[in-house]
ModelCIF file with pLDDT and N, C-alpha, C, O atoms, coordinates in Angstrom:
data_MODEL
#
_entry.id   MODEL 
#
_entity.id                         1 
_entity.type                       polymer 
_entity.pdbx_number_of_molecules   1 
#
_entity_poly.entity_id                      1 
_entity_poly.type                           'polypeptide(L)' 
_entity_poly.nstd_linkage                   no 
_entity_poly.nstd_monomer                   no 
_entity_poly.pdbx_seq_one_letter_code       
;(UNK)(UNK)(UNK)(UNK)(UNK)(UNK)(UNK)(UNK)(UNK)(UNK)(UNK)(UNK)(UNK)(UNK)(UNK)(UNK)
(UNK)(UNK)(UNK)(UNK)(UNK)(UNK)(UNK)(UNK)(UNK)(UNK)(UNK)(UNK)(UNK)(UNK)(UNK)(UNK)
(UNK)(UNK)(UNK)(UNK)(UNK)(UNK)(UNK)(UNK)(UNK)(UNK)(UNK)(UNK)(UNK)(UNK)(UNK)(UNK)
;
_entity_poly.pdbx_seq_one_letter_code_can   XXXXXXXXXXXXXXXXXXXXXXXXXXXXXXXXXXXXXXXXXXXXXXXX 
_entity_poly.pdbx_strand_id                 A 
#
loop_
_entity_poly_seq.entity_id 
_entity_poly_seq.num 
_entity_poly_seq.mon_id 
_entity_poly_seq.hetero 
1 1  UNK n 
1 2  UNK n 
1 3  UNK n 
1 4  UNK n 
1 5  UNK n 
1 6  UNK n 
1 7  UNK n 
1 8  UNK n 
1 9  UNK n 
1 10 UNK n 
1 11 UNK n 
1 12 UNK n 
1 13 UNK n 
1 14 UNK n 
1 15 UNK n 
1 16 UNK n 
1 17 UNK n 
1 18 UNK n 
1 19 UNK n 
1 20 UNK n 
1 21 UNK n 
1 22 UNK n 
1 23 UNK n 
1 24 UNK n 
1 25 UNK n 
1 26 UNK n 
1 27 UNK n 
1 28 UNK n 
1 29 UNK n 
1 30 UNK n 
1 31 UNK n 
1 32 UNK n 
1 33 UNK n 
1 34 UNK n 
1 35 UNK n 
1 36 UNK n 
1 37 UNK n 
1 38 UNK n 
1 39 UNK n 
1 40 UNK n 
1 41 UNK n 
1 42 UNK n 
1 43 UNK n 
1 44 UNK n 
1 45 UNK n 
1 46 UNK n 
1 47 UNK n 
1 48 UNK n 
#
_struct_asym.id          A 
_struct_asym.entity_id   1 
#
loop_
_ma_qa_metric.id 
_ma_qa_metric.mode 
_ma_qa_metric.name 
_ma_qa_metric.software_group_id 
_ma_qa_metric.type 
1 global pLDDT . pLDDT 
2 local  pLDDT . pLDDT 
#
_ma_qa_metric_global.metric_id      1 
_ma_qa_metric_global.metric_value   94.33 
_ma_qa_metric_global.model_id       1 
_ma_qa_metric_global.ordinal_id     1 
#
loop_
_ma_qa_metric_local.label_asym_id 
_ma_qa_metric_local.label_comp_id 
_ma_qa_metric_local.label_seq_id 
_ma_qa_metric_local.metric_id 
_ma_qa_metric_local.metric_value 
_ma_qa_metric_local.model_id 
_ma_qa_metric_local.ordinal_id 
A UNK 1  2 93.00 1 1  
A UNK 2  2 94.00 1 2  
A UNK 3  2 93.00 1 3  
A UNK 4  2 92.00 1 4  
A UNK 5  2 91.00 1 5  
A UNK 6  2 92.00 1 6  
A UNK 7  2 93.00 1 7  
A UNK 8  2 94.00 1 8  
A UNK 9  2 95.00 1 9  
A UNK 10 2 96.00 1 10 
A UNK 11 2 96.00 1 11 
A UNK 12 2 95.00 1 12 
A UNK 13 2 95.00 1 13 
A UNK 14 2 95.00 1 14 
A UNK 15 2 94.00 1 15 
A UNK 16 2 93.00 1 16 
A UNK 17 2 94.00 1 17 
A UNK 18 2 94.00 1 18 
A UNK 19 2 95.00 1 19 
A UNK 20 2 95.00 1 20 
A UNK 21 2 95.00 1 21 
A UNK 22 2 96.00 1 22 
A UNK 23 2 96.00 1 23 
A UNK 24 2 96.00 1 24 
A UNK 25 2 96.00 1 25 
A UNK 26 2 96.00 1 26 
A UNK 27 2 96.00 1 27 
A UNK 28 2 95.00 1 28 
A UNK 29 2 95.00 1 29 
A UNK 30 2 95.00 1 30 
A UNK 31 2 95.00 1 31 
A UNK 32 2 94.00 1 32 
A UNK 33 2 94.00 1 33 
A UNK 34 2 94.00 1 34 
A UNK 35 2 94.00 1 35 
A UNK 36 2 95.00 1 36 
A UNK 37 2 96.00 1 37 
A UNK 38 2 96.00 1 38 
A UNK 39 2 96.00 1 39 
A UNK 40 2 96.00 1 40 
A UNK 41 2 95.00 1 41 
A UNK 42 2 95.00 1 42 
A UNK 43 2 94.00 1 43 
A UNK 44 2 94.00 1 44 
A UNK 45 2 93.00 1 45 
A UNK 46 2 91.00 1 46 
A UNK 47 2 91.00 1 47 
A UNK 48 2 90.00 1 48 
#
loop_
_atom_site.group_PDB 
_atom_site.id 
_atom_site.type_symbol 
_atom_site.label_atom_id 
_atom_site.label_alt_id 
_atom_site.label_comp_id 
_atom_site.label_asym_id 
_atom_site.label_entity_id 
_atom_site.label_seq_id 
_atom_site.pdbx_PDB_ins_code 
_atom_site.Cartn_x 
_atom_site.Cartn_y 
_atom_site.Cartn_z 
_atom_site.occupancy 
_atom_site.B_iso_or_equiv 
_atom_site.pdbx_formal_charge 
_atom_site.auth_seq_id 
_atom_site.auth_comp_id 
_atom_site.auth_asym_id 
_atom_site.auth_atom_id 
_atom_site.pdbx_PDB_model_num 
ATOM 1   N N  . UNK A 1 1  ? 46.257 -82.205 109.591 1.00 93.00 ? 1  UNK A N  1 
ATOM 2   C CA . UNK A 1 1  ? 47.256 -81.213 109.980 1.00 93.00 ? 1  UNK A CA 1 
ATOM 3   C C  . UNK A 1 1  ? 48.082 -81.766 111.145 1.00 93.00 ? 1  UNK A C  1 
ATOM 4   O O  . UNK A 1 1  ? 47.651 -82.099 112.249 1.00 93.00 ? 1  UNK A O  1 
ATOM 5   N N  . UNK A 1 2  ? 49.587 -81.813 110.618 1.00 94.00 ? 2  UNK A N  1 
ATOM 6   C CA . UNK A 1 2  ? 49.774 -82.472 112.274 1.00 94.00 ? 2  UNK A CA 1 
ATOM 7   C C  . UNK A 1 2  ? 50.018 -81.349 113.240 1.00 94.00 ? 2  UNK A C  1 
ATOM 8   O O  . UNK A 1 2  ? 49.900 -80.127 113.148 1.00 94.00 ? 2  UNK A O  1 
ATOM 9   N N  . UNK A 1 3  ? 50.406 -82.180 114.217 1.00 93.00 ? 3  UNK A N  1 
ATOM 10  C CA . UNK A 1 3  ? 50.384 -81.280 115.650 1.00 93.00 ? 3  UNK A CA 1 
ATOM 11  C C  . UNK A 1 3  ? 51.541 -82.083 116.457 1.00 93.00 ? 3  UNK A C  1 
ATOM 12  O O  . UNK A 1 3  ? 51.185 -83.163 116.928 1.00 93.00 ? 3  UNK A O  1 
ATOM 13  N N  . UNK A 1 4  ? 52.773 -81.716 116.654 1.00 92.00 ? 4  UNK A N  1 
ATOM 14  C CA . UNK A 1 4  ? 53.561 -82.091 118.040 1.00 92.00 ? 4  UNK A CA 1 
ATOM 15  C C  . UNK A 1 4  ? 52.741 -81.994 119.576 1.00 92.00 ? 4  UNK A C  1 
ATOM 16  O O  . UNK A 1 4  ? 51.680 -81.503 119.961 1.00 92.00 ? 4  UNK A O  1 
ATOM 17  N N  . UNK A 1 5  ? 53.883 -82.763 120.210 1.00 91.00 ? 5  UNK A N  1 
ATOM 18  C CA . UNK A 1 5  ? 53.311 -82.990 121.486 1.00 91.00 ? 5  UNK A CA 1 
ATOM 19  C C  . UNK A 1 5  ? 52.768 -82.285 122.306 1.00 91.00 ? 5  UNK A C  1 
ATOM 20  O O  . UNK A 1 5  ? 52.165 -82.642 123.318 1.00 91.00 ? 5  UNK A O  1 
ATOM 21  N N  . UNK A 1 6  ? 53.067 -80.603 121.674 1.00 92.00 ? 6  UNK A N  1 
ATOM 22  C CA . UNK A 1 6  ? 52.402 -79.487 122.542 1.00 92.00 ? 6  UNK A CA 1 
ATOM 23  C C  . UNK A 1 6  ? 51.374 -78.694 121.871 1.00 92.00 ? 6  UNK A C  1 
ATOM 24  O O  . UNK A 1 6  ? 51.080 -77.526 122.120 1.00 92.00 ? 6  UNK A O  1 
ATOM 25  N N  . UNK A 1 7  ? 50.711 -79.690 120.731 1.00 93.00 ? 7  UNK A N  1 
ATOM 26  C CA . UNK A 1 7  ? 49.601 -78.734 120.224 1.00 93.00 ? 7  UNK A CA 1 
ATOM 27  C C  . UNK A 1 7  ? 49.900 -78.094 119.096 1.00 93.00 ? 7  UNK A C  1 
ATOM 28  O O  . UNK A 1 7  ? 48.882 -77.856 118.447 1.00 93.00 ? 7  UNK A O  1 
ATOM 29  N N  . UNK A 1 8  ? 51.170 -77.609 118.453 1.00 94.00 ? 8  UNK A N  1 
ATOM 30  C CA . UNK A 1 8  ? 51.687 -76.985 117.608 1.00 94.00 ? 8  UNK A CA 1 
ATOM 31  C C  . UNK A 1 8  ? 51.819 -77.401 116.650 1.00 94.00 ? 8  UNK A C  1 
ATOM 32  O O  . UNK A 1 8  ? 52.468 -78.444 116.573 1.00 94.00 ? 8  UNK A O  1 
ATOM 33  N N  . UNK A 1 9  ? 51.163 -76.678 115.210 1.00 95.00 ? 9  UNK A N  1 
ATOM 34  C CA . UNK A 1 9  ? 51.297 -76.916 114.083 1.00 95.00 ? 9  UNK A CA 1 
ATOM 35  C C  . UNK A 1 9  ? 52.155 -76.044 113.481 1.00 95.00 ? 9  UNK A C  1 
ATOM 36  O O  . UNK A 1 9  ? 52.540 -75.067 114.123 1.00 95.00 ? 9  UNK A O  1 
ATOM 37  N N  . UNK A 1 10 ? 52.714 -76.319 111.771 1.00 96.00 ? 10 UNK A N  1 
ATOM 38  C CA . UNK A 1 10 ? 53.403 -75.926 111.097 1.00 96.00 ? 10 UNK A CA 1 
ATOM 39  C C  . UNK A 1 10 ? 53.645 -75.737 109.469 1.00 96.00 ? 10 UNK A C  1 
ATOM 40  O O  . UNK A 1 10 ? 53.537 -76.673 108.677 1.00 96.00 ? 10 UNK A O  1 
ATOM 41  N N  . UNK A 1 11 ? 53.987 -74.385 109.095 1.00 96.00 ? 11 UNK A N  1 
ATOM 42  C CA . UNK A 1 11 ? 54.119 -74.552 107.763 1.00 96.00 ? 11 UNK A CA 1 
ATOM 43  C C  . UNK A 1 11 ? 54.591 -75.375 107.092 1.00 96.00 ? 11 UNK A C  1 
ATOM 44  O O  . UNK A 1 11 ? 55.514 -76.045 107.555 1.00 96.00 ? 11 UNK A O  1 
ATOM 45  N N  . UNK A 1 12 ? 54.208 -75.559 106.023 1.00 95.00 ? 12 UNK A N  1 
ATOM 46  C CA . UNK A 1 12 ? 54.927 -76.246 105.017 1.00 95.00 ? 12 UNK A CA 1 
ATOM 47  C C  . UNK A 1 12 ? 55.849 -75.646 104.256 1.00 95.00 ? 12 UNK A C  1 
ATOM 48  O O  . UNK A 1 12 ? 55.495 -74.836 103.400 1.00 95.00 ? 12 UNK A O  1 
ATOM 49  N N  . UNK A 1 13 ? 57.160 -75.957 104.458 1.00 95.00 ? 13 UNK A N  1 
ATOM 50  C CA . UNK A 1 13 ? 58.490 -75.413 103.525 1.00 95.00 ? 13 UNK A CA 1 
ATOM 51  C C  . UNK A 1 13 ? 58.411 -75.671 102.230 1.00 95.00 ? 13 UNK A C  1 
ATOM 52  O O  . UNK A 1 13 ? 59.280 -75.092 101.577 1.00 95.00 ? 13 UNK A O  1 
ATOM 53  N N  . UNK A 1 14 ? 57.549 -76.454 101.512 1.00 95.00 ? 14 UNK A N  1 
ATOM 54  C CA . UNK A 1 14 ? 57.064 -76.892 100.146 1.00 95.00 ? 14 UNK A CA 1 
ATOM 55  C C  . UNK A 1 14 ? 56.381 -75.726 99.176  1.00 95.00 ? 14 UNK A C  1 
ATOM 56  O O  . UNK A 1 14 ? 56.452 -75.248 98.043  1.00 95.00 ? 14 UNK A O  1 
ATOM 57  N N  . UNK A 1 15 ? 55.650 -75.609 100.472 1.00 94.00 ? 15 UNK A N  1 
ATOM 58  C CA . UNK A 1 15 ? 54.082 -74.453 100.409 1.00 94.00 ? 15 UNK A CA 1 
ATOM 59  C C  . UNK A 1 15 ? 54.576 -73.613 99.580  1.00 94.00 ? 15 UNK A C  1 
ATOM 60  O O  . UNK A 1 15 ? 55.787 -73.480 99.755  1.00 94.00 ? 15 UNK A O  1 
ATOM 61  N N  . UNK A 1 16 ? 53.998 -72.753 98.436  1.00 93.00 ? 16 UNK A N  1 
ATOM 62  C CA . UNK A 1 16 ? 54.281 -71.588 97.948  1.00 93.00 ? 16 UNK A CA 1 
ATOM 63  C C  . UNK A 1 16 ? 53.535 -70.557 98.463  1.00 93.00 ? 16 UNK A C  1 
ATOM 64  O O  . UNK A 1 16 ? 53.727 -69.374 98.182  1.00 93.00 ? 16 UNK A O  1 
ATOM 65  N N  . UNK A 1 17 ? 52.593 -71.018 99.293  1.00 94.00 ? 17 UNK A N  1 
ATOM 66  C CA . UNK A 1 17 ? 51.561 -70.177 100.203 1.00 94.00 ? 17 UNK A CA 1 
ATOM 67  C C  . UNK A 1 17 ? 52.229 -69.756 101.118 1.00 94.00 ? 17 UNK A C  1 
ATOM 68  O O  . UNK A 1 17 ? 52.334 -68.529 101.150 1.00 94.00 ? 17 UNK A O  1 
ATOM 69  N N  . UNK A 1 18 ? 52.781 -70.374 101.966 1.00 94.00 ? 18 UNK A N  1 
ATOM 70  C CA . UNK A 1 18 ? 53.714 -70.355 103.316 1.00 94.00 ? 18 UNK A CA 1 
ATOM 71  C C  . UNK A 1 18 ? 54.751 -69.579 102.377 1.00 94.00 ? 18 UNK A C  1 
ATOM 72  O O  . UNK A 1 18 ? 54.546 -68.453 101.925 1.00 94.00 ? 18 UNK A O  1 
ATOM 73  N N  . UNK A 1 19 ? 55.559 -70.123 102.219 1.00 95.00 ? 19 UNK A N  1 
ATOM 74  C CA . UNK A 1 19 ? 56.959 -69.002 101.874 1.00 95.00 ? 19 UNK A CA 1 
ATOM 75  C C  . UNK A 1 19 ? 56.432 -67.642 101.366 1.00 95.00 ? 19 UNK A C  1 
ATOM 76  O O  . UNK A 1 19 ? 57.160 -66.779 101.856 1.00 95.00 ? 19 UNK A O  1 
ATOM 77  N N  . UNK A 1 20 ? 55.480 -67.084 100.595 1.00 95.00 ? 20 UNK A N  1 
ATOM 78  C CA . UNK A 1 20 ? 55.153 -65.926 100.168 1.00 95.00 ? 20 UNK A CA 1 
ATOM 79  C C  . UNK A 1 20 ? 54.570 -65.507 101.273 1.00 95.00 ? 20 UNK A C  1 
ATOM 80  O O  . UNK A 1 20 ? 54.603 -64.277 101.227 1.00 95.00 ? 20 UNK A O  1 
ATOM 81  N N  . UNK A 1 21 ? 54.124 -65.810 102.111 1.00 95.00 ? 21 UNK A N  1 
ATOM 82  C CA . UNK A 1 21 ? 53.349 -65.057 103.342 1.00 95.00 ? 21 UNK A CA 1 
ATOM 83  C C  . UNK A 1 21 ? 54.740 -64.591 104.496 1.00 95.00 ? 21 UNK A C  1 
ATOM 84  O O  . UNK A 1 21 ? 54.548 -63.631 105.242 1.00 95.00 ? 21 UNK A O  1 
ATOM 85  N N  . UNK A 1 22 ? 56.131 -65.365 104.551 1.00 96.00 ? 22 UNK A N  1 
ATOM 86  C CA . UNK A 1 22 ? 56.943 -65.068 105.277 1.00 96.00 ? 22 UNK A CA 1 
ATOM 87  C C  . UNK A 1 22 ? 57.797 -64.501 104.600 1.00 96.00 ? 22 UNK A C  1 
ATOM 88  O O  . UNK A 1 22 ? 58.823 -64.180 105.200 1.00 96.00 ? 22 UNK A O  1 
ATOM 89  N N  . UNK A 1 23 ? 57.674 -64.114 102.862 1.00 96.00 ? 23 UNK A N  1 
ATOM 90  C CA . UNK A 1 23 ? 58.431 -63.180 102.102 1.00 96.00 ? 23 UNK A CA 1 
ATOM 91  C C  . UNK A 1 23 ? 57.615 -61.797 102.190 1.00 96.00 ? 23 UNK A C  1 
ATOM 92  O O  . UNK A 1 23 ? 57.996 -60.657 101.923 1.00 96.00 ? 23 UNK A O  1 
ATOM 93  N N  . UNK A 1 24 ? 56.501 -62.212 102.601 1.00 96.00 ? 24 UNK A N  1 
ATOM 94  C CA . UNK A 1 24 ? 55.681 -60.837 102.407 1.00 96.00 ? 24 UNK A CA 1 
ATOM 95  C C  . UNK A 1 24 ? 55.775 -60.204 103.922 1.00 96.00 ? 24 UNK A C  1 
ATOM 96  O O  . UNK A 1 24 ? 55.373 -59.049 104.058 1.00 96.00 ? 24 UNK A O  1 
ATOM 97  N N  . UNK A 1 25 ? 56.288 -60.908 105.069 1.00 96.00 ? 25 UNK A N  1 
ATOM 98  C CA . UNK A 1 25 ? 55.989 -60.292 106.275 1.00 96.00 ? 25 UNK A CA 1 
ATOM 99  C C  . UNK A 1 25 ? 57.644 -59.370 105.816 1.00 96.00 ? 25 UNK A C  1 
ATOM 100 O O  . UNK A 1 25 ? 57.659 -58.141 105.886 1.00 96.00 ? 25 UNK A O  1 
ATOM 101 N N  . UNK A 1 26 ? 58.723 -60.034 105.441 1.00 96.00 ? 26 UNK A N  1 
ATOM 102 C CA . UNK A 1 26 ? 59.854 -59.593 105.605 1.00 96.00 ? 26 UNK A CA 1 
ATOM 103 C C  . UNK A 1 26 ? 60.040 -58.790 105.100 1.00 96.00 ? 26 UNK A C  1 
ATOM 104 O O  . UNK A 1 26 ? 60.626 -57.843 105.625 1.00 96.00 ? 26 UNK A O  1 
ATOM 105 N N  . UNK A 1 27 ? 59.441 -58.765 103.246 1.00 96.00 ? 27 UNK A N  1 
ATOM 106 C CA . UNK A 1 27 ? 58.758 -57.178 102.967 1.00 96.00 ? 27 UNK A CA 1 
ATOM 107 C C  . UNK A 1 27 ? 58.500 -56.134 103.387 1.00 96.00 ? 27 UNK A C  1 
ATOM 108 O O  . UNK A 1 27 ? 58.975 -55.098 102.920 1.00 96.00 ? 27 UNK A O  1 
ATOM 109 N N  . UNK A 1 28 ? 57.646 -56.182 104.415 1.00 95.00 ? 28 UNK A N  1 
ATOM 110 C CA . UNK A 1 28 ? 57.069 -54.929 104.701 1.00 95.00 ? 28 UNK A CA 1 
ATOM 111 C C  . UNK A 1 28 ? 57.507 -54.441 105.873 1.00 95.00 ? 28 UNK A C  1 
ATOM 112 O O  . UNK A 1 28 ? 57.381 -53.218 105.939 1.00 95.00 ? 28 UNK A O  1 
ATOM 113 N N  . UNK A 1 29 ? 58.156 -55.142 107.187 1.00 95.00 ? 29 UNK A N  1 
ATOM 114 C CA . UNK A 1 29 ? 59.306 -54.725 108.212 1.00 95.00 ? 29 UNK A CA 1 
ATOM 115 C C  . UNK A 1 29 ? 60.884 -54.718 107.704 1.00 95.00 ? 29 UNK A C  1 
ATOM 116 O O  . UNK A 1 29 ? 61.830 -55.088 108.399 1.00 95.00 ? 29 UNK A O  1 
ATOM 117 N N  . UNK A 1 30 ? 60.975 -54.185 106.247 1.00 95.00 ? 30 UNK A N  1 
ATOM 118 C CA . UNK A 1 30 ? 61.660 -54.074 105.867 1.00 95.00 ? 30 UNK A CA 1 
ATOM 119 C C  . UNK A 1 30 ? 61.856 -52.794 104.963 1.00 95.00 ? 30 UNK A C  1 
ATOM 120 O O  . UNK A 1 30 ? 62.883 -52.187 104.658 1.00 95.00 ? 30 UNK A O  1 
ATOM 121 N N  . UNK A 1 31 ? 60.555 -52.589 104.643 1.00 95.00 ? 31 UNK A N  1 
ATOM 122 C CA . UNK A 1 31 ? 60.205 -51.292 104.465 1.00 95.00 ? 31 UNK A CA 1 
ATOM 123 C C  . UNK A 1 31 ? 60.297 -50.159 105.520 1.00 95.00 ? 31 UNK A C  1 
ATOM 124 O O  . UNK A 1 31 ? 60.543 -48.988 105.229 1.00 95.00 ? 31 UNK A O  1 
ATOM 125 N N  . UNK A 1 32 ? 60.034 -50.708 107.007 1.00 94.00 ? 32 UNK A N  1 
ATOM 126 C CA . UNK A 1 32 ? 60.506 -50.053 107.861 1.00 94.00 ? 32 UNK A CA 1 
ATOM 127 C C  . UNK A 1 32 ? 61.710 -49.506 108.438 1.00 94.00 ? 32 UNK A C  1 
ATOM 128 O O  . UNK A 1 32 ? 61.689 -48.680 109.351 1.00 94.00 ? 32 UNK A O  1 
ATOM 129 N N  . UNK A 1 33 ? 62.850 -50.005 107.863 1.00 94.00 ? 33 UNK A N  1 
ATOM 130 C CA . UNK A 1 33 ? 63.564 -50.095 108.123 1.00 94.00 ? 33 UNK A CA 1 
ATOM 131 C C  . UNK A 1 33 ? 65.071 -51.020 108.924 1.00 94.00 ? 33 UNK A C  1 
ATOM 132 O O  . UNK A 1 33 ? 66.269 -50.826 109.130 1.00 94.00 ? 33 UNK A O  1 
ATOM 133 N N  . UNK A 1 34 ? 64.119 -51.975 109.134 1.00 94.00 ? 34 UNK A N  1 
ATOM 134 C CA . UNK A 1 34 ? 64.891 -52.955 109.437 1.00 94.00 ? 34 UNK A CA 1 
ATOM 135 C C  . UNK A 1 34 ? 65.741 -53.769 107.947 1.00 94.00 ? 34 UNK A C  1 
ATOM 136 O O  . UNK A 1 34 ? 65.378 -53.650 106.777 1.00 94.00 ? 34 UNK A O  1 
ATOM 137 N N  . UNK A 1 35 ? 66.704 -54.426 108.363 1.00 94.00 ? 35 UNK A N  1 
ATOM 138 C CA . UNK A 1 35 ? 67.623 -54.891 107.067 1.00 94.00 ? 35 UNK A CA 1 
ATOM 139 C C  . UNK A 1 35 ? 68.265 -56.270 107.683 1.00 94.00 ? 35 UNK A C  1 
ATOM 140 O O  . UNK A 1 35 ? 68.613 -57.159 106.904 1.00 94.00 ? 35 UNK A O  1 
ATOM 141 N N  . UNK A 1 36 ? 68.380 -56.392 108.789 1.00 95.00 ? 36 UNK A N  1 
ATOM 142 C CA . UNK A 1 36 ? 68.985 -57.533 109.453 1.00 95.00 ? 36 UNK A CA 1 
ATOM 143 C C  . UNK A 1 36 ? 67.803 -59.099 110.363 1.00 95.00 ? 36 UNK A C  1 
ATOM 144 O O  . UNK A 1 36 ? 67.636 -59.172 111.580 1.00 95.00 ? 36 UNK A O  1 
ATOM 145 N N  . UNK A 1 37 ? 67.318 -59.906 109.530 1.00 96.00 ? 37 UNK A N  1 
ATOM 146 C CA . UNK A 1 37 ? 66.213 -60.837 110.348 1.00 96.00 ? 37 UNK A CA 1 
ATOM 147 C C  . UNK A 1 37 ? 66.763 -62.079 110.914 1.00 96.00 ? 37 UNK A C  1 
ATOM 148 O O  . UNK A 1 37 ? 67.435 -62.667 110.067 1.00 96.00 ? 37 UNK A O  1 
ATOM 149 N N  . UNK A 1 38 ? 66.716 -62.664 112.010 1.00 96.00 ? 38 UNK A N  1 
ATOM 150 C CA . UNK A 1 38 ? 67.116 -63.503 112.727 1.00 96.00 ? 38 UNK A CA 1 
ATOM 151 C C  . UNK A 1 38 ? 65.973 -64.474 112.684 1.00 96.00 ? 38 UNK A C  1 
ATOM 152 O O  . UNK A 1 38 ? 64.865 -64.235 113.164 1.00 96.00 ? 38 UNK A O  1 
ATOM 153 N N  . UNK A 1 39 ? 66.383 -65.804 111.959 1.00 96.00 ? 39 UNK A N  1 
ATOM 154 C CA . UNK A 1 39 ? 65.664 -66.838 111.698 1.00 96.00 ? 39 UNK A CA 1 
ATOM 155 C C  . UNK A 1 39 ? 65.347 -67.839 112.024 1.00 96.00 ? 39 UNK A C  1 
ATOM 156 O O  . UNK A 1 39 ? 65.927 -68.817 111.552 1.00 96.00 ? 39 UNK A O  1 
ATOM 157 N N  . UNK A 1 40 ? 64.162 -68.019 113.085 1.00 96.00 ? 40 UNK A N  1 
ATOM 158 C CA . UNK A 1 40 ? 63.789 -69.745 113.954 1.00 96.00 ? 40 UNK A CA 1 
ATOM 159 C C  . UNK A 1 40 ? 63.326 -70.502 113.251 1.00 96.00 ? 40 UNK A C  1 
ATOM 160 O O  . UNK A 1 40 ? 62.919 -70.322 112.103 1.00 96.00 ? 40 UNK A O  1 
ATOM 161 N N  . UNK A 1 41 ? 63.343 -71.776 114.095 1.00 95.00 ? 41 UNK A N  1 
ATOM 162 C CA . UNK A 1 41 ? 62.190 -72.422 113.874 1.00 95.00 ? 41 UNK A CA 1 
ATOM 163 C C  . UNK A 1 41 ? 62.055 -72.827 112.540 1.00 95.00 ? 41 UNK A C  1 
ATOM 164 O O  . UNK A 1 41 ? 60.940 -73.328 112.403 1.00 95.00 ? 41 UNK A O  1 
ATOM 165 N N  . UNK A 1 42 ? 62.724 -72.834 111.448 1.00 95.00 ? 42 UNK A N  1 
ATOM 166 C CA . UNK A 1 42 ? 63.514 -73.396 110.461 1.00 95.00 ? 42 UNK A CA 1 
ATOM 167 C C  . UNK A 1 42 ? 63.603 -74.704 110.150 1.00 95.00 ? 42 UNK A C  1 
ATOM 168 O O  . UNK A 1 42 ? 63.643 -75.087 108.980 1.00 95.00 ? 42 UNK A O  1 
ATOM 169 N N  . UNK A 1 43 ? 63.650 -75.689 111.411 1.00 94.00 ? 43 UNK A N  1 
ATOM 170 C CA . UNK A 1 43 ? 63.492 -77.225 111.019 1.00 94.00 ? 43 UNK A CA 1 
ATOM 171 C C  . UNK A 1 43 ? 62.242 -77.577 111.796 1.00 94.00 ? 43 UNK A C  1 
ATOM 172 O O  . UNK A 1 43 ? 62.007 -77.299 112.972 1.00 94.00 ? 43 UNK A O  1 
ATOM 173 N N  . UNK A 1 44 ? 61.401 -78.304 110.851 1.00 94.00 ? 44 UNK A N  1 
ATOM 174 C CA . UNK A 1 44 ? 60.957 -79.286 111.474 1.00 94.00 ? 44 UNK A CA 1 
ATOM 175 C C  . UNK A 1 44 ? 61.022 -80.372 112.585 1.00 94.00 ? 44 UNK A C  1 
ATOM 176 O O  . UNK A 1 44 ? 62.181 -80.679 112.860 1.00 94.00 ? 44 UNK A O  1 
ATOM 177 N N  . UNK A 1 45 ? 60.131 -80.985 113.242 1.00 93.00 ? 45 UNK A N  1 
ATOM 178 C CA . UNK A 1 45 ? 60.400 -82.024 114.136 1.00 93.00 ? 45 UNK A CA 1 
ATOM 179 C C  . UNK A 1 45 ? 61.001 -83.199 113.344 1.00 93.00 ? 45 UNK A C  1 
ATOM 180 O O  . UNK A 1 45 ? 60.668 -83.587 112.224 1.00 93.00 ? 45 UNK A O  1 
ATOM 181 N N  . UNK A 1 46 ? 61.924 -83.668 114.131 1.00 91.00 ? 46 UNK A N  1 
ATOM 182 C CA . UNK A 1 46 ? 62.457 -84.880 113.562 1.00 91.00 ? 46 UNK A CA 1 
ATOM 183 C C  . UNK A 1 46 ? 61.723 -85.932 112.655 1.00 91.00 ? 46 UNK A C  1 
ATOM 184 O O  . UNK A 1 46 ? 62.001 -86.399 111.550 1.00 91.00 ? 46 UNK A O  1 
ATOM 185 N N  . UNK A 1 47 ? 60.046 -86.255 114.063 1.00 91.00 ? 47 UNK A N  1 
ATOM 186 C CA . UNK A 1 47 ? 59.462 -87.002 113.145 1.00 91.00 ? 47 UNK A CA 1 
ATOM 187 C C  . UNK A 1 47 ? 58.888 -86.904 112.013 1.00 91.00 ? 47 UNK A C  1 
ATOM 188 O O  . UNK A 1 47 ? 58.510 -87.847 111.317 1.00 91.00 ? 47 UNK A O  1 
ATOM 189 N N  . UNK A 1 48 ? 58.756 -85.231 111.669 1.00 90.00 ? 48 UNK A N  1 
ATOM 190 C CA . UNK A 1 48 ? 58.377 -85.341 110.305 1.00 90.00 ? 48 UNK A CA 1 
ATOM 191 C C  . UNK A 1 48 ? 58.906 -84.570 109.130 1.00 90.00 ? 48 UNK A C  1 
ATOM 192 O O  . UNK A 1 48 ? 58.467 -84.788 108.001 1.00 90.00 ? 48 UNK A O  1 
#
């Protein structure tokens, strides 16, 4: 699993695991009522 310089690991954008778990969060605070999501953290580190 890697880890950047501060310890931090990361999904895999490949993953069908990962993307359904951040389709499923958006799901359901979306059910709440929210309609508008502001999106980080989107790229990877350079080195990988």
């Amino acid at each position: 699993i890697y880890k950047d310089d501060n310890g931090d690991s990361y999904l895999n954008p490949d993953s069908s695991e990962a993307y359904s778990y951040i389709k499923s969060i958006v799901e359901e605070v979306r059910a709440m009522g929210v309609s508008v999501f502001i999106l980080t953290d989107c790229n990877l580190p350079d080195e990988i």
